[in-house]
N, C-alpha and C. Protein backbone atom coordinates (compact mmCIF):
# COMPACT_ATOMS: atom_id res chain seq x y z
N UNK A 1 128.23 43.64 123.09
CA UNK A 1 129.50 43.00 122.80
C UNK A 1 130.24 42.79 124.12
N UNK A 2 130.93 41.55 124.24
CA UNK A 2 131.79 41.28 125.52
C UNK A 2 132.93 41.64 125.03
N UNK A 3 133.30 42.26 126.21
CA UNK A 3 135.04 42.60 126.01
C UNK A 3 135.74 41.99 126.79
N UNK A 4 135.41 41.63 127.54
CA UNK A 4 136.45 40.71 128.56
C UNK A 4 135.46 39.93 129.54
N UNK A 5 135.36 38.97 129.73
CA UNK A 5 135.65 37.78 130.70
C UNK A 5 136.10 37.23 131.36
N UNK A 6 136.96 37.52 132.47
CA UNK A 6 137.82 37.23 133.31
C UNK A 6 137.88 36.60 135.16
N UNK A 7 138.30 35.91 135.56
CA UNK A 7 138.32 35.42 136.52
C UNK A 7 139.70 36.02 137.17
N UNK A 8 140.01 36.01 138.38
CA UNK A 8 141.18 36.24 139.55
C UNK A 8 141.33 35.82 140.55
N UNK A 9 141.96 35.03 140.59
CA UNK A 9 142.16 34.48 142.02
C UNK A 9 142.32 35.51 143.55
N UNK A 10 141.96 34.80 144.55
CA UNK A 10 142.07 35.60 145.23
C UNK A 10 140.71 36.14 146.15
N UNK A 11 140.84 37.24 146.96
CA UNK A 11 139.71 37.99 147.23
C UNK A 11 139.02 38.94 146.51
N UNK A 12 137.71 38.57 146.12
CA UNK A 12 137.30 39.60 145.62
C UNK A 12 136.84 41.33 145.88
N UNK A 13 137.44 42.00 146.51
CA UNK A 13 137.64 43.31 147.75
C UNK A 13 137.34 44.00 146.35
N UNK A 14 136.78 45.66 146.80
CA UNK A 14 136.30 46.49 146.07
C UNK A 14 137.47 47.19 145.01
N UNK A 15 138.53 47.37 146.09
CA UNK A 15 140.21 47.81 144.83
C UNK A 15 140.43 46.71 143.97
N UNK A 16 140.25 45.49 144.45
CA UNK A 16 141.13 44.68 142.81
C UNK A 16 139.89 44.29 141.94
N UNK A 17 138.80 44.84 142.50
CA UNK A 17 137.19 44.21 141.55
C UNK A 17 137.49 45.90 140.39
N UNK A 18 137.90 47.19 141.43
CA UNK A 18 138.11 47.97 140.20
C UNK A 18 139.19 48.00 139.52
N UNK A 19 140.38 47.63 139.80
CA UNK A 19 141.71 47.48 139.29
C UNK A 19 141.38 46.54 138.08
N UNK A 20 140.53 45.73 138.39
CA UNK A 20 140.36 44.98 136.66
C UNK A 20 139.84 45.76 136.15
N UNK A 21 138.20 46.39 136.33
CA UNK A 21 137.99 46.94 135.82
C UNK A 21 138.68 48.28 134.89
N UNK A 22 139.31 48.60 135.66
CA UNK A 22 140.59 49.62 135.24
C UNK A 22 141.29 49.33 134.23
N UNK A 23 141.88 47.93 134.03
CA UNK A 23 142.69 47.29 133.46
C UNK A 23 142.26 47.24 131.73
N UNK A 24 140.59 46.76 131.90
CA UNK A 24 139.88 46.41 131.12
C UNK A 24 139.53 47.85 130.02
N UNK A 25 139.20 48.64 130.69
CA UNK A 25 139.69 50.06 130.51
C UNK A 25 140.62 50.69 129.83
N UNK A 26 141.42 50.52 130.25
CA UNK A 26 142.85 51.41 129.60
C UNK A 26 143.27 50.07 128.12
N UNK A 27 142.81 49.06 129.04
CA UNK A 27 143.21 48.20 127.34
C UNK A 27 142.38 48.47 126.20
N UNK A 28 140.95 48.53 126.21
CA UNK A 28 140.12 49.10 125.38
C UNK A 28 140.31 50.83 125.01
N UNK A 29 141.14 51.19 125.43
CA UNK A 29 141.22 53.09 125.54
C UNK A 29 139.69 53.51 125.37
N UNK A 30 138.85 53.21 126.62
CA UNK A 30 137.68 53.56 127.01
C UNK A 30 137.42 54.98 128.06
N UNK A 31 138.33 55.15 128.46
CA UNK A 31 138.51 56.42 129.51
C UNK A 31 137.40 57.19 129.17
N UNK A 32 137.11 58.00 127.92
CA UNK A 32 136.38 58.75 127.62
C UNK A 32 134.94 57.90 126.87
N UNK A 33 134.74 57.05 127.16
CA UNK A 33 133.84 56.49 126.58
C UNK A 33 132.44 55.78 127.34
N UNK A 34 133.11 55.73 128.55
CA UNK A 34 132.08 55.07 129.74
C UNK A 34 131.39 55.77 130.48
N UNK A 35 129.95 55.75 130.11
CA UNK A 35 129.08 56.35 130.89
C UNK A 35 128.44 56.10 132.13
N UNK A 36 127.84 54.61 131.85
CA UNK A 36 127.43 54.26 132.80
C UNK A 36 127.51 52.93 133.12
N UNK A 37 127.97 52.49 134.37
CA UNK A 37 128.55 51.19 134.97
C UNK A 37 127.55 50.06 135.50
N UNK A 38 126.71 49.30 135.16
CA UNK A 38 125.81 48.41 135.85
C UNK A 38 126.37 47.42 136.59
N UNK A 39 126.13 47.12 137.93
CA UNK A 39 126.37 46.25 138.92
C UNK A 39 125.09 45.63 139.70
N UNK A 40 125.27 44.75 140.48
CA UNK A 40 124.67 44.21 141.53
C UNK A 40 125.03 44.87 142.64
N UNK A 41 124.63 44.75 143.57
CA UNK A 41 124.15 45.99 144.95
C UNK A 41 125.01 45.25 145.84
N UNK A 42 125.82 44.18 145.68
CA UNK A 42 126.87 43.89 146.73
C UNK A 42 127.78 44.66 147.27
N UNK A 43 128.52 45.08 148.41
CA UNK A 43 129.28 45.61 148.83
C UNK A 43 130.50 46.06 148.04
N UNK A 44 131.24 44.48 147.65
CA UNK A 44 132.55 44.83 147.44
C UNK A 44 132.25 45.47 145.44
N UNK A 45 131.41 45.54 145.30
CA UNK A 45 131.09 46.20 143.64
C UNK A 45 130.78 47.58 143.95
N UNK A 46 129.69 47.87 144.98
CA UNK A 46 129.62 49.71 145.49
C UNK A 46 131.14 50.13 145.91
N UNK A 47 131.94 49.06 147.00
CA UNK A 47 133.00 49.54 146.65
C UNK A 47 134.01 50.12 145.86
N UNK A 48 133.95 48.99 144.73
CA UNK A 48 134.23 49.33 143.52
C UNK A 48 134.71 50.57 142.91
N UNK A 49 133.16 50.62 143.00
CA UNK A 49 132.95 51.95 141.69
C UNK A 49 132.89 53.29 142.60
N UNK A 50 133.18 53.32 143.85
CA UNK A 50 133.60 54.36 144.81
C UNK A 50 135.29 54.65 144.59
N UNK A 51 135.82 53.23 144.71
CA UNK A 51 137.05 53.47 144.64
C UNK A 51 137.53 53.99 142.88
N UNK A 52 136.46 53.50 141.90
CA UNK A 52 137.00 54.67 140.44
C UNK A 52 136.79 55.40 140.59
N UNK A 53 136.14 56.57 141.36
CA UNK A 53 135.56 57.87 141.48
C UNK A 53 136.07 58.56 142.27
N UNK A 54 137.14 57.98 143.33
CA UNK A 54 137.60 58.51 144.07
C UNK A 54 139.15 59.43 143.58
N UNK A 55 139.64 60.33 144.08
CA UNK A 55 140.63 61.14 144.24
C UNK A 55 141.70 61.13 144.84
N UNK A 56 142.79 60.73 144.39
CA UNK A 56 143.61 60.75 144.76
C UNK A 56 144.39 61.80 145.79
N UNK A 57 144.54 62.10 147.07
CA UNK A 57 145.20 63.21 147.51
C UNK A 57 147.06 63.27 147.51
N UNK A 58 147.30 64.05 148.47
CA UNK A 58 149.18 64.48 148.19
C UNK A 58 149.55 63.42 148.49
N UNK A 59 149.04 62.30 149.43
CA UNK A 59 150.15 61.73 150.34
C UNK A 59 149.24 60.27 149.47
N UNK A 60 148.65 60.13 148.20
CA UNK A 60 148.49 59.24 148.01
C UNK A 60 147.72 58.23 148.34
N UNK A 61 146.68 58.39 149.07
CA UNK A 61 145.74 57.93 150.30
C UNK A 61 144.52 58.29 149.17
N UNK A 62 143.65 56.91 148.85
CA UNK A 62 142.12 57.51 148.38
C UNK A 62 141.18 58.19 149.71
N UNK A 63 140.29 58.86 148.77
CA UNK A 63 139.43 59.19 149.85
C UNK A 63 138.14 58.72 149.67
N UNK A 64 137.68 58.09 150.74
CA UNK A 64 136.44 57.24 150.70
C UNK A 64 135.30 57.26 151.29
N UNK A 65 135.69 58.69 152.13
CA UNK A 65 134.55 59.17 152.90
C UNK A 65 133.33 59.27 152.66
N UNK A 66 133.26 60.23 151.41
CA UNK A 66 132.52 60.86 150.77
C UNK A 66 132.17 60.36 149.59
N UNK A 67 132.19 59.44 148.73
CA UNK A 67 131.83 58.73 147.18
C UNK A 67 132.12 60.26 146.40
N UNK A 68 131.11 61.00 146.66
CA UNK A 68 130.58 62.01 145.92
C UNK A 68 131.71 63.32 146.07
N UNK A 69 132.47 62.96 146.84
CA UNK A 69 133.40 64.38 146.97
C UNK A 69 134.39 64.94 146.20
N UNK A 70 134.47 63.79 145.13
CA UNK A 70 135.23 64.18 143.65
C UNK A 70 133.90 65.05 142.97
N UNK A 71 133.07 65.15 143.18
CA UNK A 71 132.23 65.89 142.27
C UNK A 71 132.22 67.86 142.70
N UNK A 72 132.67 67.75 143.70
CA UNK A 72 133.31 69.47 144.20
C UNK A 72 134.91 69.51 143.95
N UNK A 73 135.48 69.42 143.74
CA UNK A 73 137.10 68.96 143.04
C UNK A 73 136.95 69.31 141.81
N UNK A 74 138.28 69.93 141.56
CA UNK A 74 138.49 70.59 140.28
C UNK A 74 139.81 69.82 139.80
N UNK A 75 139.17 68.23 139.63
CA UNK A 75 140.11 67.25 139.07
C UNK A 75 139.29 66.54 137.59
N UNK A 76 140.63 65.75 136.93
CA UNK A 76 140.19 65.55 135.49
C UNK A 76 139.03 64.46 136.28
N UNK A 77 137.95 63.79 136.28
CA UNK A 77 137.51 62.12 136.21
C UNK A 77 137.43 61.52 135.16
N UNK A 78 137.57 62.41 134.45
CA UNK A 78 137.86 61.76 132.87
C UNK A 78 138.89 60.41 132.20
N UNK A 79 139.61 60.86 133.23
CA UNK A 79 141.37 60.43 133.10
C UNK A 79 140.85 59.09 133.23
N UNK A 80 139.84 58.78 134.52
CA UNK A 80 139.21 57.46 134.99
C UNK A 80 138.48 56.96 134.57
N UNK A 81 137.22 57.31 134.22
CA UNK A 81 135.99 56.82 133.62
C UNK A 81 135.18 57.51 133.00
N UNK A 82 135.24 58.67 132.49
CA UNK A 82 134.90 59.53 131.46
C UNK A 82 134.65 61.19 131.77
N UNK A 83 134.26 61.67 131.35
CA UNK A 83 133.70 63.04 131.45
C UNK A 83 132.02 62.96 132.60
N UNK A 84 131.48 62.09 132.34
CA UNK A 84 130.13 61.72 132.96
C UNK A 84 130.05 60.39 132.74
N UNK A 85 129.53 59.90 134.03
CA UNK A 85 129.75 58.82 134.44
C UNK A 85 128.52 58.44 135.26
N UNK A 86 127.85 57.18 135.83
CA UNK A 86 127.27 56.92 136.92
C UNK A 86 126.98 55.12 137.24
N UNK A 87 127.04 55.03 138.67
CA UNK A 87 127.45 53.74 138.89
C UNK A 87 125.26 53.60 138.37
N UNK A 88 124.91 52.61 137.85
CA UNK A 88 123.72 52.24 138.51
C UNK A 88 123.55 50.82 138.82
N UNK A 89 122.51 50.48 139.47
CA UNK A 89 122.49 49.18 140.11
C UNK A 89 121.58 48.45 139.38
N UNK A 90 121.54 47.09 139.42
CA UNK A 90 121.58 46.23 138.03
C UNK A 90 119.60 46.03 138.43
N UNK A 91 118.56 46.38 137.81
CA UNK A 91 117.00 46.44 138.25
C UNK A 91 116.76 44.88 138.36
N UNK A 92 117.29 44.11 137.17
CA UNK A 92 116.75 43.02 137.66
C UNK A 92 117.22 42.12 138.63
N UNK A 93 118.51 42.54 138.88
CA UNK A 93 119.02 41.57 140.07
C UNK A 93 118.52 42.24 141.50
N UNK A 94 117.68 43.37 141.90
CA UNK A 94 117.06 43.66 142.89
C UNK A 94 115.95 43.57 142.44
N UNK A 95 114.96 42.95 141.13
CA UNK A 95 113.70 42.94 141.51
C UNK A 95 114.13 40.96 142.16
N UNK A 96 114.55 40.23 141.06
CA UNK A 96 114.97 38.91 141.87
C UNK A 96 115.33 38.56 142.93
N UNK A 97 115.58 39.99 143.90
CA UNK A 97 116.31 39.53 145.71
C UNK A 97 114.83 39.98 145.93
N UNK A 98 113.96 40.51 145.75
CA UNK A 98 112.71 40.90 145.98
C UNK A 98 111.94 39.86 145.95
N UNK A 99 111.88 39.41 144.97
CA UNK A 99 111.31 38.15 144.70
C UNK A 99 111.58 36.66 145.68
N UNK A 100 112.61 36.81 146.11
CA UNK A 100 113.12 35.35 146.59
C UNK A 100 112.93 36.07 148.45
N UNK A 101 113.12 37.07 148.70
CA UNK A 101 112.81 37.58 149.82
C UNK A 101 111.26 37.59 149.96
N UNK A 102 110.87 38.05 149.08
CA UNK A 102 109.18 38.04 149.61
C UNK A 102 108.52 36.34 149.62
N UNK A 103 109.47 35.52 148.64
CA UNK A 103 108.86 33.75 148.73
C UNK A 103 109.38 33.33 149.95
N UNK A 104 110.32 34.36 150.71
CA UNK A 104 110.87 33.33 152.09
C UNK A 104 110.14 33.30 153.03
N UNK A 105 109.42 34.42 152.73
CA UNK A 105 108.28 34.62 154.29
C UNK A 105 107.37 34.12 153.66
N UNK A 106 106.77 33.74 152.60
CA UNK A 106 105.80 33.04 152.73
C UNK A 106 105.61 31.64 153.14
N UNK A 107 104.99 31.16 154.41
CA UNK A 107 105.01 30.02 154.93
C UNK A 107 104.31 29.00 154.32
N UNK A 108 103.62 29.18 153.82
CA UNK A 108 102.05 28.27 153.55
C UNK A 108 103.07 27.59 152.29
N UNK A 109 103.78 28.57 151.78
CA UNK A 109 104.42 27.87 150.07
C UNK A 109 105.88 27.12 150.52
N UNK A 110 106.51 27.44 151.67
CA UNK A 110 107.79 27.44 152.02
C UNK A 110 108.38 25.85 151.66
N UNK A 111 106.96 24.74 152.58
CA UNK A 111 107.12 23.34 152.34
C UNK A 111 107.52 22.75 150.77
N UNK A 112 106.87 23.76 150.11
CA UNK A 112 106.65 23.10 148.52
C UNK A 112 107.99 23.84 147.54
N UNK A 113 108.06 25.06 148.13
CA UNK A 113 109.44 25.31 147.58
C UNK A 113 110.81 25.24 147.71
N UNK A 114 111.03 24.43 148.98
CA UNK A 114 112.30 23.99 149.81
C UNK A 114 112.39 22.62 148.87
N UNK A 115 111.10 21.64 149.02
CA UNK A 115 110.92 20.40 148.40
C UNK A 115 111.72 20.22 147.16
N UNK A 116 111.23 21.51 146.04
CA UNK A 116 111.59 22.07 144.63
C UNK A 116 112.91 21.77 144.24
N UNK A 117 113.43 22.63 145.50
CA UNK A 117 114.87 22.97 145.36
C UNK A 117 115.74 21.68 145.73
N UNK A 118 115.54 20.83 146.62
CA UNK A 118 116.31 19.87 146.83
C UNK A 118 116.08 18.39 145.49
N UNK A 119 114.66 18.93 145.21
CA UNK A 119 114.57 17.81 144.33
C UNK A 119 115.74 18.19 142.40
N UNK A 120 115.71 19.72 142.50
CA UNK A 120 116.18 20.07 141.68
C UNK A 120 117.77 19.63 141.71
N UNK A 121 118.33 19.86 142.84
CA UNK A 121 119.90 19.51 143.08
C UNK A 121 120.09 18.58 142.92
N UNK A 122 119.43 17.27 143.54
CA UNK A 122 119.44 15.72 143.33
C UNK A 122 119.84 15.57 141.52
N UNK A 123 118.21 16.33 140.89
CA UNK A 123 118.34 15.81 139.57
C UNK A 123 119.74 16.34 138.99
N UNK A 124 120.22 17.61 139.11
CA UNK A 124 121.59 17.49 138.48
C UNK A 124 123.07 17.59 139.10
N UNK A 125 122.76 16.83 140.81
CA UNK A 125 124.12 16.58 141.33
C UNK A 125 124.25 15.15 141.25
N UNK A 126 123.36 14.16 140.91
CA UNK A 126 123.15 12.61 141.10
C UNK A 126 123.11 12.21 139.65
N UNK A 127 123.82 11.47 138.97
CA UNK A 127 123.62 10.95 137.77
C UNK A 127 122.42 9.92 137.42
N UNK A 128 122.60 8.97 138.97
CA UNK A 128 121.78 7.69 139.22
C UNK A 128 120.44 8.50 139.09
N UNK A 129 119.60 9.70 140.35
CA UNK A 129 119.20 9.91 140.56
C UNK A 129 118.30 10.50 139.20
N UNK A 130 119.39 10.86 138.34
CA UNK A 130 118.41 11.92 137.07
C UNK A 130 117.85 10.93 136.20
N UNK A 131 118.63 9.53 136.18
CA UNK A 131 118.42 8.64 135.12
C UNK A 131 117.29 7.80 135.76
N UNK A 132 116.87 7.82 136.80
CA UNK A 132 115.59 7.44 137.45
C UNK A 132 114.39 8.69 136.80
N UNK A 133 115.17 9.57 137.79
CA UNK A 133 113.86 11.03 136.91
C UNK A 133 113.48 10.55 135.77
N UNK A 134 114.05 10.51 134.60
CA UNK A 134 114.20 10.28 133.32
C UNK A 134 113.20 9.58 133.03
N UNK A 135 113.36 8.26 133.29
CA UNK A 135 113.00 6.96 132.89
C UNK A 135 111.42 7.08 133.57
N UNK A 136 111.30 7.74 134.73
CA UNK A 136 109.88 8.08 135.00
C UNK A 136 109.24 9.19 134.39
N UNK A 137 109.82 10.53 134.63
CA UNK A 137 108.77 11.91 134.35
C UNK A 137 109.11 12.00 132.52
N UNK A 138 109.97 11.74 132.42
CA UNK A 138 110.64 11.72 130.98
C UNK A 138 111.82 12.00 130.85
N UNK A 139 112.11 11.68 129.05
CA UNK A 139 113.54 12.42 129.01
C UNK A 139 113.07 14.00 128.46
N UNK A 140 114.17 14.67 128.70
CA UNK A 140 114.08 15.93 128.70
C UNK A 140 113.15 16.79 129.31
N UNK A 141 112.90 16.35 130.25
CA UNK A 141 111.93 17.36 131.59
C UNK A 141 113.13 18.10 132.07
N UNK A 142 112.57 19.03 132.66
CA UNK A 142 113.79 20.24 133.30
C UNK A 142 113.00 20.40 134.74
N UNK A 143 114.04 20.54 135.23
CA UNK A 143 114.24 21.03 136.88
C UNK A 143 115.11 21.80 137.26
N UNK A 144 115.14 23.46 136.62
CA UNK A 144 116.16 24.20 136.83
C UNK A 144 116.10 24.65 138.27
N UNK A 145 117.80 24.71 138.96
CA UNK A 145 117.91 25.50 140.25
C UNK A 145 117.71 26.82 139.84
N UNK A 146 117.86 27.24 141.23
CA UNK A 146 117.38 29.11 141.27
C UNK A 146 118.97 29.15 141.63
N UNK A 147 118.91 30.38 141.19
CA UNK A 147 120.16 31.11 141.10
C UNK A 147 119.84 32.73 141.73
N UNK A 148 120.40 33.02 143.07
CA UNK A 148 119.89 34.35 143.36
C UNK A 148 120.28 35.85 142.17
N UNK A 149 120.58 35.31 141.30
CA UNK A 149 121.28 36.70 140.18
C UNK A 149 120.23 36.53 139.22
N UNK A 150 119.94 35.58 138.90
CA UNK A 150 118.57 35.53 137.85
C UNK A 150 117.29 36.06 138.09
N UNK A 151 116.64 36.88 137.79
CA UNK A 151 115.18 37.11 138.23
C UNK A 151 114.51 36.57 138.40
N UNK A 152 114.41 35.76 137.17
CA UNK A 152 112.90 34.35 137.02
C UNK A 152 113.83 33.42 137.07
N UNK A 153 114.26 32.86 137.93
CA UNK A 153 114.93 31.46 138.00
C UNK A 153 113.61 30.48 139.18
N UNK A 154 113.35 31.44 140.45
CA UNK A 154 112.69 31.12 140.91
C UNK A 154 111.50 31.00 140.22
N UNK A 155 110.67 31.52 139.36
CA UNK A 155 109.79 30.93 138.45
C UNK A 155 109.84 30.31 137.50
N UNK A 156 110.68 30.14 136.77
CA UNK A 156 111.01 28.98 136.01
C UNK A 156 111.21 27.65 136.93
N UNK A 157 111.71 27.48 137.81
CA UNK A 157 111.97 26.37 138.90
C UNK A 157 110.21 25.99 139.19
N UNK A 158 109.45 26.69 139.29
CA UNK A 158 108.14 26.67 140.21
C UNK A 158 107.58 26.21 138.90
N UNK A 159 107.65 27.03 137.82
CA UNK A 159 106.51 26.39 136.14
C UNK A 159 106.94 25.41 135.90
N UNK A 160 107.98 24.89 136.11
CA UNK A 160 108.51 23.42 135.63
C UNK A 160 108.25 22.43 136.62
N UNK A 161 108.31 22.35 137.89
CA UNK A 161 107.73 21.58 138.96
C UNK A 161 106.22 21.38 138.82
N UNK A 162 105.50 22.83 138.24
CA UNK A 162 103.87 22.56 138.23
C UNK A 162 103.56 22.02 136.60
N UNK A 163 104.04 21.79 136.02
CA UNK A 163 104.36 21.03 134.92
C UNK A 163 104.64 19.42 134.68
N UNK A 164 104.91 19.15 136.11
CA UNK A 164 105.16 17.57 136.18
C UNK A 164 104.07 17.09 136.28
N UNK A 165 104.04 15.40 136.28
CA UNK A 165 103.03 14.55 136.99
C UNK A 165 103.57 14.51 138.54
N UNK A 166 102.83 15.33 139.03
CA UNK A 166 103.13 15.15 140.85
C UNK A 166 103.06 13.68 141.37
N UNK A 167 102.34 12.97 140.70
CA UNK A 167 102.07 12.00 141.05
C UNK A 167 102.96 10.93 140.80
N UNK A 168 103.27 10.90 139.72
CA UNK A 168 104.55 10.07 139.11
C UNK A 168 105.40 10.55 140.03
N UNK A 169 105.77 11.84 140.22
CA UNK A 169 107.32 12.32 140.77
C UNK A 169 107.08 11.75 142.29
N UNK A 170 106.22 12.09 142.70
CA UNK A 170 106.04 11.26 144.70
C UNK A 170 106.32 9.83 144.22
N UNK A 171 105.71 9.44 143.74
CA UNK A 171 105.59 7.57 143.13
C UNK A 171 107.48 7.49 143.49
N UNK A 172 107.95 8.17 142.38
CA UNK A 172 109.67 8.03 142.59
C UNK A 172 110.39 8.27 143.19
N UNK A 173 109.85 9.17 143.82
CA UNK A 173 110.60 10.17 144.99
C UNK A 173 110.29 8.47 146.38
N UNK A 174 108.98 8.00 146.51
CA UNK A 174 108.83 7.19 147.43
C UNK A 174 109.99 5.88 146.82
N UNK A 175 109.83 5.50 145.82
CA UNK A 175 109.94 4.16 145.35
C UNK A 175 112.02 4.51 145.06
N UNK A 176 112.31 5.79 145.81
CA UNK A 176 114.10 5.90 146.22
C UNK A 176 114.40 6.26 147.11
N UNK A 177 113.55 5.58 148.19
CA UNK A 177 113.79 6.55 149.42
C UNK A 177 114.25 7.60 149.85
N UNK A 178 113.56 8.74 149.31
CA UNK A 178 113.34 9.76 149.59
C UNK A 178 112.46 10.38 150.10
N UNK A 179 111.83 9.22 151.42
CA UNK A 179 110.35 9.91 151.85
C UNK A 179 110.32 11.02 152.28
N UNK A 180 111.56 11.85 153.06
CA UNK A 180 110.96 13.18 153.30
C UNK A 180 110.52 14.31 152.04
N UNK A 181 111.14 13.77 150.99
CA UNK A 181 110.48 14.46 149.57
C UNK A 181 109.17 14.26 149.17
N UNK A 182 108.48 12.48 149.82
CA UNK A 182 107.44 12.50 149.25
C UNK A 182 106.22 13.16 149.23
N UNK A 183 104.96 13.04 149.05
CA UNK A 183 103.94 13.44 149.11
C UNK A 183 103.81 15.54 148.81
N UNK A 184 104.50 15.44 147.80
CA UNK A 184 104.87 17.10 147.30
C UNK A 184 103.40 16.83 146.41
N UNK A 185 103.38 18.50 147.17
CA UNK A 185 101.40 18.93 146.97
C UNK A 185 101.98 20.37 147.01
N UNK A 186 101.23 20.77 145.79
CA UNK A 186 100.64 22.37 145.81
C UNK A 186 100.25 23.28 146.60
């Protein structure tokens, strides 16, 4: 179930990424209810969930040294995010940086998957451009972009390219001047 959806203007910094979260929180009266937090491995989100865990001292100052140094403290964390709690990091959005990191070094594929990607943007940043696609590879062929948060975006992008008529698609790719696209080979 979604509970909130929200956008904020602004910078996204690790205090106001948890201050919503917070927000989102106390409006649901979840305090005691949240166990465990899934994120992506970006900075300002580890931030985050450092800054809910953190402790407040006298003079009002978090402490951020340590993540873990509320866990020797004989303070509620409850008050914050439950009795037990733990940040973990989201598996499939690090097996997908895995994935797109290990396709970058590969050279031999690099030509054919750079190709992919630009031909993919064309088809849905160009109206002209898709209604050419169209009228050649078909209607309703797909050319999804990769998205680094998706796992299989980069394979879905690659099964749907090896799914075309290569041949048709160079044919069009030549016949709109787009020769540095043409001649896309496996």
């Amino acid at each position: 179930m979604l509970l909130s959806f929200k956008a904020f203007a602004g910078s996204h910094t690790g205090e106001r990424i948890s201050e919503a979260l917070g927000d989102v929180i106390d409006e649901y009266e979840l305090q005691s209810k949240v166990r465990f937090i899934v994120t992506d491995n970006a900075s300002n989100m580890r931030k985050a969930m450092d800054v809910m865990t953190s402790v407040q001292d006298d003079d009002d100052q978090t402490t951020l040294d340590d993540p873990s140094f509320w866990l020797d403290m004989d303070v509620d964390v409850a008050s914050v995010m439950g009795e037990y709690h733990e940040h973990v990091s989201c598996f499939a959005h690090s097996l997908q940086l895995v994935v797109r990191d290990g396709l970058s070094v590969i050279s031999s594929g690099r030509p054919f998957l750079s190709k992919c990607s630009k031909i993919a943007n064309m088809v849905h940043q160009s109206a002209l451009f898709r209604g050419q696609f169209e009228s050649v590879i078909g209607a309703g062929k797909s050319t999804p972009s990769t998205n680094d948060t998706r796992w299989n975006s980069s394979f879905k992008q690659l099964s749907a390219f090896l799914s075309l008529d290569l041949n048709l698609l160079n044919k069009l790719l030549c016949d709109t001047n787009h020769d540095n696209l043409c001649r896309l080979k496996t």
